[in-house]
C-alpha atoms as a PDB file:
ATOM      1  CA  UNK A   1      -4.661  -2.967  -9.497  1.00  0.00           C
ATOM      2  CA  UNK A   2      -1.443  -4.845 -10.345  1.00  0.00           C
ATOM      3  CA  UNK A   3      -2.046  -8.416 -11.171  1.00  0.00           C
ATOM      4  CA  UNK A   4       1.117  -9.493  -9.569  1.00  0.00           C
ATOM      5  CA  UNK A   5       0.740  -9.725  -5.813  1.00  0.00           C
ATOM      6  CA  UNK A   6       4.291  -9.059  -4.694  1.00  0.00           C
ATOM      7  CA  UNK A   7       4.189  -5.650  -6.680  1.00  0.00           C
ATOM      8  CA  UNK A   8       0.500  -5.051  -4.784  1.00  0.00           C
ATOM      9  CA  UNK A   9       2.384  -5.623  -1.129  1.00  0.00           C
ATOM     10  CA  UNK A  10       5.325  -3.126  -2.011  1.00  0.00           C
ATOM     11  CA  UNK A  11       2.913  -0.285  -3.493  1.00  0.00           C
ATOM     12  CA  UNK A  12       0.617  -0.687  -0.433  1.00  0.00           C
ATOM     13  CA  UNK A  13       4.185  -1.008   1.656  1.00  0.00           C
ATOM     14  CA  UNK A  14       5.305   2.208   0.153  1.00  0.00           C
ATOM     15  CA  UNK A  15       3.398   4.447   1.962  1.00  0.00           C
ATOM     16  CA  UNK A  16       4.574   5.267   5.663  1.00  0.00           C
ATOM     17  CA  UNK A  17       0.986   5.910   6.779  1.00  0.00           C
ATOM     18  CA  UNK A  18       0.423   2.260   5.798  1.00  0.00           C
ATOM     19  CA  UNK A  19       3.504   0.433   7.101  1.00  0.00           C
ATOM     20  CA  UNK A  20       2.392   2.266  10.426  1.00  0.00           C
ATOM     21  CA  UNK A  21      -1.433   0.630  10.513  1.00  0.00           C
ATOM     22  CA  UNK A  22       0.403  -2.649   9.793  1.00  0.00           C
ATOM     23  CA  UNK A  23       2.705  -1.895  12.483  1.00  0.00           C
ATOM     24  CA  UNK A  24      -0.161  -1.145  14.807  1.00  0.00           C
ATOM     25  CA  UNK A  25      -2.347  -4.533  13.685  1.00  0.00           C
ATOM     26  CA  UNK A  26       0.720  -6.358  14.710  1.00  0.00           C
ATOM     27  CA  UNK A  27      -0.264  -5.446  18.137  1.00  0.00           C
ATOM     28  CA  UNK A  28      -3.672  -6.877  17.725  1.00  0.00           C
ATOM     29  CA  UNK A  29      -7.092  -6.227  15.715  1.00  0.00           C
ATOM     30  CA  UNK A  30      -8.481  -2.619  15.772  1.00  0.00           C
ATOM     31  CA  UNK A  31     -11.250  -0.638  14.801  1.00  0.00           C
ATOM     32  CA  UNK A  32     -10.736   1.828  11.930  1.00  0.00           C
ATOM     33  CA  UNK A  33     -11.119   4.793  14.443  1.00  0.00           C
ATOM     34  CA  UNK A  34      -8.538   3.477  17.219  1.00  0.00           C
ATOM     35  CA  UNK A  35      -6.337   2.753  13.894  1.00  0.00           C
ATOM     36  CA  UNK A  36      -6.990   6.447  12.821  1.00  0.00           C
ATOM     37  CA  UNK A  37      -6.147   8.127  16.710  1.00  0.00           C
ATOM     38  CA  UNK A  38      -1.891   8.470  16.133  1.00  0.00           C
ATOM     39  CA  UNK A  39      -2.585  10.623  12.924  1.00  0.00           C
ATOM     40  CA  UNK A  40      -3.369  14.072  11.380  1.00  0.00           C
ATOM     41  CA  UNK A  41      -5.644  12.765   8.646  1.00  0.00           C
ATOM     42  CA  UNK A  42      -9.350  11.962   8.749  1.00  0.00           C
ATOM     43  CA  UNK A  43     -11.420   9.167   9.027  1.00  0.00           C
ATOM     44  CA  UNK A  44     -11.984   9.222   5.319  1.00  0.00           C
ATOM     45  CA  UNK A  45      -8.465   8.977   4.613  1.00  0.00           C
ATOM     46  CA  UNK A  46      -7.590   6.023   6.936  1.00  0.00           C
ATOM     47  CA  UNK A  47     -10.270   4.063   5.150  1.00  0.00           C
ATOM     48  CA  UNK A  48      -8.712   4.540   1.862  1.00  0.00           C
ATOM     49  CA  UNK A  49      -5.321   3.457   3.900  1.00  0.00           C
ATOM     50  CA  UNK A  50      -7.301   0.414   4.833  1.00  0.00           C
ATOM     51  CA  UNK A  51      -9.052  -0.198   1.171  1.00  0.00           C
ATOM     52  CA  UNK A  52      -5.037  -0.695  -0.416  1.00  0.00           C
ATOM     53  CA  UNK A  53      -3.605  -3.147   2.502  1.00  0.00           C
ATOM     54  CA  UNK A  54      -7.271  -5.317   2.110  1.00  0.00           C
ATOM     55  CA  UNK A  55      -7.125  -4.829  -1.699  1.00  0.00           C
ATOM     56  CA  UNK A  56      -3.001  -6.458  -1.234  1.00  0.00           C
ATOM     57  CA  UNK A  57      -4.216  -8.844   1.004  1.00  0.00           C
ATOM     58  CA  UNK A  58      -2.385  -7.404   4.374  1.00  0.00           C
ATOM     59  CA  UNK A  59      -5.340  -6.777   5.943  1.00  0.00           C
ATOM     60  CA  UNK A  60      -8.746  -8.501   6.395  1.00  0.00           C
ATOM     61  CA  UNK A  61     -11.825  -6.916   8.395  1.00  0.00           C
ATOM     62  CA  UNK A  62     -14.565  -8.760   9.517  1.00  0.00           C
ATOM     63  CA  UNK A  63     -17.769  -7.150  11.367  1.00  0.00           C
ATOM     64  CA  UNK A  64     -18.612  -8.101  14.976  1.00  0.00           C
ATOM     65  CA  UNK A  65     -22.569  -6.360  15.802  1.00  0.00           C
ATOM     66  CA  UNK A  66     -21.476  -2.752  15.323  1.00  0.00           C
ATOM     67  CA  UNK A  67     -17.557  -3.495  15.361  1.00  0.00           C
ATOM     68  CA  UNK A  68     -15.662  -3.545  12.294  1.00  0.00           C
ATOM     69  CA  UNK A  69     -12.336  -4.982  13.554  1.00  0.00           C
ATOM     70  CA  UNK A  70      -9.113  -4.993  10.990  1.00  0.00           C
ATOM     71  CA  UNK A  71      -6.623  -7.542  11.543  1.00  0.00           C
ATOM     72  CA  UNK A  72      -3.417  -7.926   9.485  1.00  0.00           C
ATOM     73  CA  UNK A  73      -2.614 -10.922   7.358  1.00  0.00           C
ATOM     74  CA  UNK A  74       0.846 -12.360   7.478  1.00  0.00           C
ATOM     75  CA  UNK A  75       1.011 -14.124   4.374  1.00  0.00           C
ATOM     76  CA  UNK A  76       1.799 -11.386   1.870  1.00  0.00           C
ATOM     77  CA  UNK A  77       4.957 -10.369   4.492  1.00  0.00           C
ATOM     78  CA  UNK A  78       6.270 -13.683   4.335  1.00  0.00           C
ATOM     79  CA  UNK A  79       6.500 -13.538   0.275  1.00  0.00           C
ATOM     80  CA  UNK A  80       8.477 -10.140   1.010  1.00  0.00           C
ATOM     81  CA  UNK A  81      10.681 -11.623   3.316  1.00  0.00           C
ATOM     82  CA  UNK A  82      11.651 -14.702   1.012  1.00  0.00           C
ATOM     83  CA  UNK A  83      12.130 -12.608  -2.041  1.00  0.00           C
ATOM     84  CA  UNK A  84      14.075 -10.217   0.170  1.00  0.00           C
ATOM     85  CA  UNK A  85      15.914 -13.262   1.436  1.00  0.00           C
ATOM     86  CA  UNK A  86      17.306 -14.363  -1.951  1.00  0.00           C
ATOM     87  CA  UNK A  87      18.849 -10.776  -2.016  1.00  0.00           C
ATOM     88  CA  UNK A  88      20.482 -11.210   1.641  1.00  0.00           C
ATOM     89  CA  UNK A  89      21.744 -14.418   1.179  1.00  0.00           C
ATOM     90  CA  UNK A  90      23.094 -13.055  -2.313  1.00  0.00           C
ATOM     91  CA  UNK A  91      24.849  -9.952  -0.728  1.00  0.00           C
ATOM     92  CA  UNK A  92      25.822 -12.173   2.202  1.00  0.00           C
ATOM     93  CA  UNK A  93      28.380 -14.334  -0.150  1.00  0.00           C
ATOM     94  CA  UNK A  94      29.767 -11.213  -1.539  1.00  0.00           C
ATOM     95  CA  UNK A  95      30.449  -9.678   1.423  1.00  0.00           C
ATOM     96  CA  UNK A  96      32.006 -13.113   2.824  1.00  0.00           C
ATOM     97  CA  UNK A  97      34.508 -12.859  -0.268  1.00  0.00           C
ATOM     98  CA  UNK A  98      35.265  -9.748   0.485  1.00  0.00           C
ATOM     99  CA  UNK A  99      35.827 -10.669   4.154  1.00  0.00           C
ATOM    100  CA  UNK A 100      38.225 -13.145   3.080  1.00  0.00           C
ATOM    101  CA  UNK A 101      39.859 -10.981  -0.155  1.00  0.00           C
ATOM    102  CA  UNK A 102      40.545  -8.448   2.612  1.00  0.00           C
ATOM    103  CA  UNK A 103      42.523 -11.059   4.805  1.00  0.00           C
ATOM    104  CA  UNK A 104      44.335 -12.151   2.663  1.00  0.00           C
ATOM    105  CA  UNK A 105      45.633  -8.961   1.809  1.00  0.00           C
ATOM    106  CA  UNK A 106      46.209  -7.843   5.495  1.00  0.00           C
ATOM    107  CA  UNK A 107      47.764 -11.560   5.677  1.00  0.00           C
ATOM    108  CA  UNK A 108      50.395 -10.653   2.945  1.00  0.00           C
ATOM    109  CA  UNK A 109      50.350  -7.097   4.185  1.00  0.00           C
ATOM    110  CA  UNK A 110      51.737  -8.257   7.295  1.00  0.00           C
ATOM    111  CA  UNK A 111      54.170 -11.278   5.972  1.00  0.00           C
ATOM    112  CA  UNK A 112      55.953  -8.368   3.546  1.00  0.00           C
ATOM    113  CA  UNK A 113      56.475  -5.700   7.071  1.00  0.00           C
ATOM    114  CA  UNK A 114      57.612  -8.701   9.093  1.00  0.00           C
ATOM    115  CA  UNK A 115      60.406  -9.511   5.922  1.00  0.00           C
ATOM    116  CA  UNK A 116      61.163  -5.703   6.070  1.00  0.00           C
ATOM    117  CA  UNK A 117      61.620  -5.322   9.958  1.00  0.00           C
ATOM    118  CA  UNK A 118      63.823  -8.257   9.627  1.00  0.00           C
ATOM    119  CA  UNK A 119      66.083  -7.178   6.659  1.00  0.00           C
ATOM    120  CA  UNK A 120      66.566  -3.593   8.883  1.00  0.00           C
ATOM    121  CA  UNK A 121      67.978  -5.931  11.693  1.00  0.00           C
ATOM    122  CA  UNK A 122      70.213  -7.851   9.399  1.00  0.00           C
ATOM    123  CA  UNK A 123      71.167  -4.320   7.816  1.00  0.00           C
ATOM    124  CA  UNK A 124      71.795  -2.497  11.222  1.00  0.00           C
ATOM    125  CA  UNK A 125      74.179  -5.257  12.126  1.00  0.00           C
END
């Protein structure tokens, strides 16, 4: 597995199958079979699901008598969201110049047709 924990959240993150389970444990812990119920794959399959969000750290199971409840763990989302962040607030300030670029333009846009509409008057007179 990748030494790097941020690129071990977005290859377990890749998989759709995945992002649903986490999706799910957001609602609460859940056994492997009541995690298993909303898809077409077996038992077998979920658990290998389950083996790459533990092995990333998104998920931790414990065992309660015969009970083996899965849980997710937050942690590993919050890195995702701050190195996402530094992209947003990146994109954010380019956008914002481009916000204000593009008004100034319209701004000029609409100086130079108020200058023509009132050289027409002077003209027509």
């Amino acid at each position: 597995m990748t030494a790097d924990p941020l690129s071990a959240t977005f290859a377990a993150l890749a998989d759709p199958t995945r992002r649903a389970i986490l999706a799910r444990l957001a609602l609460g812990e859940s056994s492997v079979s009541e995690l298993a119920e909303p898809f077409e794959i077996s038992l077998p399959a979920v658990s290998r699901h389950l083996k790459v969000l533990e092995r990333a750290g998104l998920i931790a199971r414990s065992r309660e008598a015969q009970w083996r409840p899965c849980r997710i763990e937050a942690a590993p989302l919050r890195e995702v969201a701050d190195w996402v962040d530094r992209y947003r607030r990146f994109w954010e300030a380019r956008l914002d110049r481009l916000d204000a670029y593009l008004r100034e333009l319209d701004s000029k846009e609409k100086k130079h047709a108020r200058k023509g509409r009132k050289r027409r008057r002077r003209e027509a007179h």
